[in-house]
N, C-alpha and C. Protein backbone atom coordinates (compact mmCIF):
# COMPACT_ATOMS: atom_id res chain seq x y z
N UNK A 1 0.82 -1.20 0.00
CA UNK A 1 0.00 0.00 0.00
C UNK A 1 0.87 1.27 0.00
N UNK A 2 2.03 1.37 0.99
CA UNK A 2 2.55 2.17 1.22
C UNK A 2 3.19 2.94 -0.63
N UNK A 3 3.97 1.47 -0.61
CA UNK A 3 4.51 1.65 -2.82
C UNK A 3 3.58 2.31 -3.57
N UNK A 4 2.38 1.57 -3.17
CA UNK A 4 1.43 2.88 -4.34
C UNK A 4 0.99 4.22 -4.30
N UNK A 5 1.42 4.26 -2.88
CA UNK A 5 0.96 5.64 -2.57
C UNK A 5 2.27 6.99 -3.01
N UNK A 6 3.66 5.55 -2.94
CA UNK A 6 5.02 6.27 -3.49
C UNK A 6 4.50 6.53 -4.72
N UNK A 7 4.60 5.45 -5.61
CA UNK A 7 4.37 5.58 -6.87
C UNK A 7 3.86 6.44 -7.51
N UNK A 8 2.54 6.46 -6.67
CA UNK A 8 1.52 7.39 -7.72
C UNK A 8 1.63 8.50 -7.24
N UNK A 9 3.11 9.06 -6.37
CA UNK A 9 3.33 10.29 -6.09
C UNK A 9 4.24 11.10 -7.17
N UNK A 10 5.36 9.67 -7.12
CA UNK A 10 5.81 10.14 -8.06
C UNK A 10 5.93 10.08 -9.97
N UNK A 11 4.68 9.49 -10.11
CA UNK A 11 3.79 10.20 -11.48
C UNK A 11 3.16 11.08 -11.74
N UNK A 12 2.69 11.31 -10.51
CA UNK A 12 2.30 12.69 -10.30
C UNK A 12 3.36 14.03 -10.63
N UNK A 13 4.47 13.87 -9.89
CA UNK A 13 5.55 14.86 -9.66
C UNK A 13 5.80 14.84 -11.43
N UNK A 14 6.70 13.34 -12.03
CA UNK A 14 7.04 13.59 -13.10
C UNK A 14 6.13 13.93 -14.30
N UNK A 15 5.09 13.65 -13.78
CA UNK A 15 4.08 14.02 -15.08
C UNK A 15 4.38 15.79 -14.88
N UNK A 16 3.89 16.34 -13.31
CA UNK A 16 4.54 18.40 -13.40
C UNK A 16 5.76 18.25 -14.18
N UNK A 17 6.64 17.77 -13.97
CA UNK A 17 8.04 18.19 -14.85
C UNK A 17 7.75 17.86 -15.98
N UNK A 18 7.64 17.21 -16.76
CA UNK A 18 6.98 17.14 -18.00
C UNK A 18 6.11 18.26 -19.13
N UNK A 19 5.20 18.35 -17.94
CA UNK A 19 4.67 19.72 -18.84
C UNK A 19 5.11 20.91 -17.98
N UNK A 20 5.92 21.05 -17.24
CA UNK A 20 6.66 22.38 -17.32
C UNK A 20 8.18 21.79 -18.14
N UNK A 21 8.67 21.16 -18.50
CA UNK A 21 9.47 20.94 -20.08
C UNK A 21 8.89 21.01 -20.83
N UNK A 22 8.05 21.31 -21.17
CA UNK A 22 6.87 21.20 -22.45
C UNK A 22 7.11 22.60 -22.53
N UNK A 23 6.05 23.36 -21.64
CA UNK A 23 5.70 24.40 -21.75
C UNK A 23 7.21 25.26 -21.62
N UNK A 24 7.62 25.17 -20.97
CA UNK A 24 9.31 25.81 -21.17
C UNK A 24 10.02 25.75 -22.66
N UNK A 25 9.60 24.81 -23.27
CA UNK A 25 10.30 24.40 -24.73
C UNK A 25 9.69 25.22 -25.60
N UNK A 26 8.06 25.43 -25.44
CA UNK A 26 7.15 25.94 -25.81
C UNK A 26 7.58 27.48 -26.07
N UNK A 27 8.07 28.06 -24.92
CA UNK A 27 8.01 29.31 -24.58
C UNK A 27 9.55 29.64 -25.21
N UNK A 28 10.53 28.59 -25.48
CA UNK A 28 11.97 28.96 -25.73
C UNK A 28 11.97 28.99 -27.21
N UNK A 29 10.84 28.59 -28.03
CA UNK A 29 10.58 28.23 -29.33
C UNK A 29 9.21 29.48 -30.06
N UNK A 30 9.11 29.65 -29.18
CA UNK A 30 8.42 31.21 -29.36
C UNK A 30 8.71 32.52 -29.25
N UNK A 31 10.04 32.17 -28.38
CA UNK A 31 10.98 33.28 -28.09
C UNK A 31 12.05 33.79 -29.82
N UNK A 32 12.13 32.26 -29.78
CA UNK A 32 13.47 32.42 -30.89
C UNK A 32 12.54 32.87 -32.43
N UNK A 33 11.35 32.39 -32.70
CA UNK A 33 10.27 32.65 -33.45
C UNK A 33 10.37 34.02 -33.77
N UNK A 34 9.89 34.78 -32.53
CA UNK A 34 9.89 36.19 -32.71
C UNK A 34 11.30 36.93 -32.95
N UNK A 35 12.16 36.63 -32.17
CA UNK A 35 13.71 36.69 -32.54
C UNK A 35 14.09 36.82 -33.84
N UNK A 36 13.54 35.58 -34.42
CA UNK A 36 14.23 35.67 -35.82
C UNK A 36 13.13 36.25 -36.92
N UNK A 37 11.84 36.72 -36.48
CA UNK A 37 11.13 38.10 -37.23
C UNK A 37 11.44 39.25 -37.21
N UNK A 38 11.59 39.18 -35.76
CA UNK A 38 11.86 40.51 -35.71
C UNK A 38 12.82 41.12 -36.12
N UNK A 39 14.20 40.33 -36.45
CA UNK A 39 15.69 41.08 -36.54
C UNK A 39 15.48 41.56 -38.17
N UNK A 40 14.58 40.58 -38.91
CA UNK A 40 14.85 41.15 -40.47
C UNK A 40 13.48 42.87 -40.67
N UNK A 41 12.82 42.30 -39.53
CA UNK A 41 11.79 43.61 -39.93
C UNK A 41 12.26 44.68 -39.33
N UNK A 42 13.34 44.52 -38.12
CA UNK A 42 13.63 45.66 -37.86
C UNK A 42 14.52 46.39 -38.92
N UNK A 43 15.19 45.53 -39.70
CA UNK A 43 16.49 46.04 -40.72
C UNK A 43 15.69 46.88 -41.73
N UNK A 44 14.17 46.13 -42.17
CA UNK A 44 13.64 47.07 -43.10
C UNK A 44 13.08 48.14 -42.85
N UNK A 45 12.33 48.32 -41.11
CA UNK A 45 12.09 49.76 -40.62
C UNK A 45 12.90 50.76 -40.92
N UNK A 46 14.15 49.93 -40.49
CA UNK A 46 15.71 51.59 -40.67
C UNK A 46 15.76 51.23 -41.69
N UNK A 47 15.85 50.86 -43.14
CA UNK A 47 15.72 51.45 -44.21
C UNK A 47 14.97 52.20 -44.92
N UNK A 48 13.42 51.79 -44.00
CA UNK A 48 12.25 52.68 -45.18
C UNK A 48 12.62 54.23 -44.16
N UNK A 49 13.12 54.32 -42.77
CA UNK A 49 13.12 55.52 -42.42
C UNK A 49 14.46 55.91 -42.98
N UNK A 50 15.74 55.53 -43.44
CA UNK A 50 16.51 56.67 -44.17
C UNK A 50 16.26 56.81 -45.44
N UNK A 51 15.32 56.13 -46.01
CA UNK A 51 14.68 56.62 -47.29
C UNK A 51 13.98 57.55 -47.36
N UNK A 52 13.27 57.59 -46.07
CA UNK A 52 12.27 58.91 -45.67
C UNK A 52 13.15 60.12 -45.46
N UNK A 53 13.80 59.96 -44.84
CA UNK A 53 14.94 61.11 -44.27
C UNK A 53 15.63 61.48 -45.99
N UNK A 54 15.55 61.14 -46.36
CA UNK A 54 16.56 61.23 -48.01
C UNK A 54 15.42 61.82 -48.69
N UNK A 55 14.30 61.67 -49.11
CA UNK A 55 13.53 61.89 -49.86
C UNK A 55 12.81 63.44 -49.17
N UNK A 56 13.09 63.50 -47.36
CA UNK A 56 12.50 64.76 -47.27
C UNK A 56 13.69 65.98 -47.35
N UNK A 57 14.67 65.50 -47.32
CA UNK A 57 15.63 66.10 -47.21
C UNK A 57 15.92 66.49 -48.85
N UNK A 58 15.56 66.25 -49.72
CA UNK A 58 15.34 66.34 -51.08
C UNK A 58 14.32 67.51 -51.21
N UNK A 59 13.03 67.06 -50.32
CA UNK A 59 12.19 68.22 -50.89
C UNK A 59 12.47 68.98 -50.42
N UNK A 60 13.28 69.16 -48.36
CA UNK A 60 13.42 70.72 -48.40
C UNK A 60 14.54 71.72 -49.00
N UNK A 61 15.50 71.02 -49.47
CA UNK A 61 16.49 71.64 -50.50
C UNK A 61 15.75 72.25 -51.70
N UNK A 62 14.82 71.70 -52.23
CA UNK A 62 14.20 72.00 -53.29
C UNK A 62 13.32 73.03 -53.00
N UNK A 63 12.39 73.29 -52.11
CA UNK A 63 11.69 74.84 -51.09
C UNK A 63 12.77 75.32 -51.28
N UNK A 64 14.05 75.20 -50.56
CA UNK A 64 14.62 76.38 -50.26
C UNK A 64 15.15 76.82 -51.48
N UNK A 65 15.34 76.14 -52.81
CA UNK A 65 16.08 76.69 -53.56
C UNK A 65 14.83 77.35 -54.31
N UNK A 66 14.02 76.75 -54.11
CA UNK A 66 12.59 77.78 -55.07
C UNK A 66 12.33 78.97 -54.42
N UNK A 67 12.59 79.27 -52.92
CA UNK A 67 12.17 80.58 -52.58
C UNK A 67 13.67 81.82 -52.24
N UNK A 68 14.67 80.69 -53.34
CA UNK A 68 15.67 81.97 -53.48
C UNK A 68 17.15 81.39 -52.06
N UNK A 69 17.19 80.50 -51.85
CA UNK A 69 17.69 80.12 -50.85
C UNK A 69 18.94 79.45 -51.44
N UNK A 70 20.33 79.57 -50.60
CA UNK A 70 21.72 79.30 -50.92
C UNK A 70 21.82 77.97 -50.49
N UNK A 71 22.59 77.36 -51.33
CA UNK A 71 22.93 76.07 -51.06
C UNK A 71 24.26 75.89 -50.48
């Protein structure tokens, strides 16, 4: 009696470790997921913003030279 009461304690226990390895694997595989989205979308944010910066920096050269302004 005493053994089963071991036993089925500790299936109990290893079944928790189990799904907290699960869910830990879970969470380390969702981590790296976003990790490896995010690094290429961040590369294209800073490009579309120094394209922005280039293109406004274009038009205000172009104001200033239309209203008579030194370059």
């Amino acid at each position: 009696m005493a053994e089963d009461i071991k036993t089925s304690g500790q299936d109990k226990r290893n079944q928790s470790d189990v799904v907290k390895g699960d869910f830990s694997t879970i969470l380390i595989g969702v981590g790296t997921l976003l990790d490896s989205t995010m690094a290429p979308l961040s590369k294209i944010v800073a490009q579309a913003l120094d394209s922005l910066t280039v293109v406004a920096k274009q038009i205000l050269e172009g104001v200033n030279s239309s209203i008579g302004g030194k370059k």
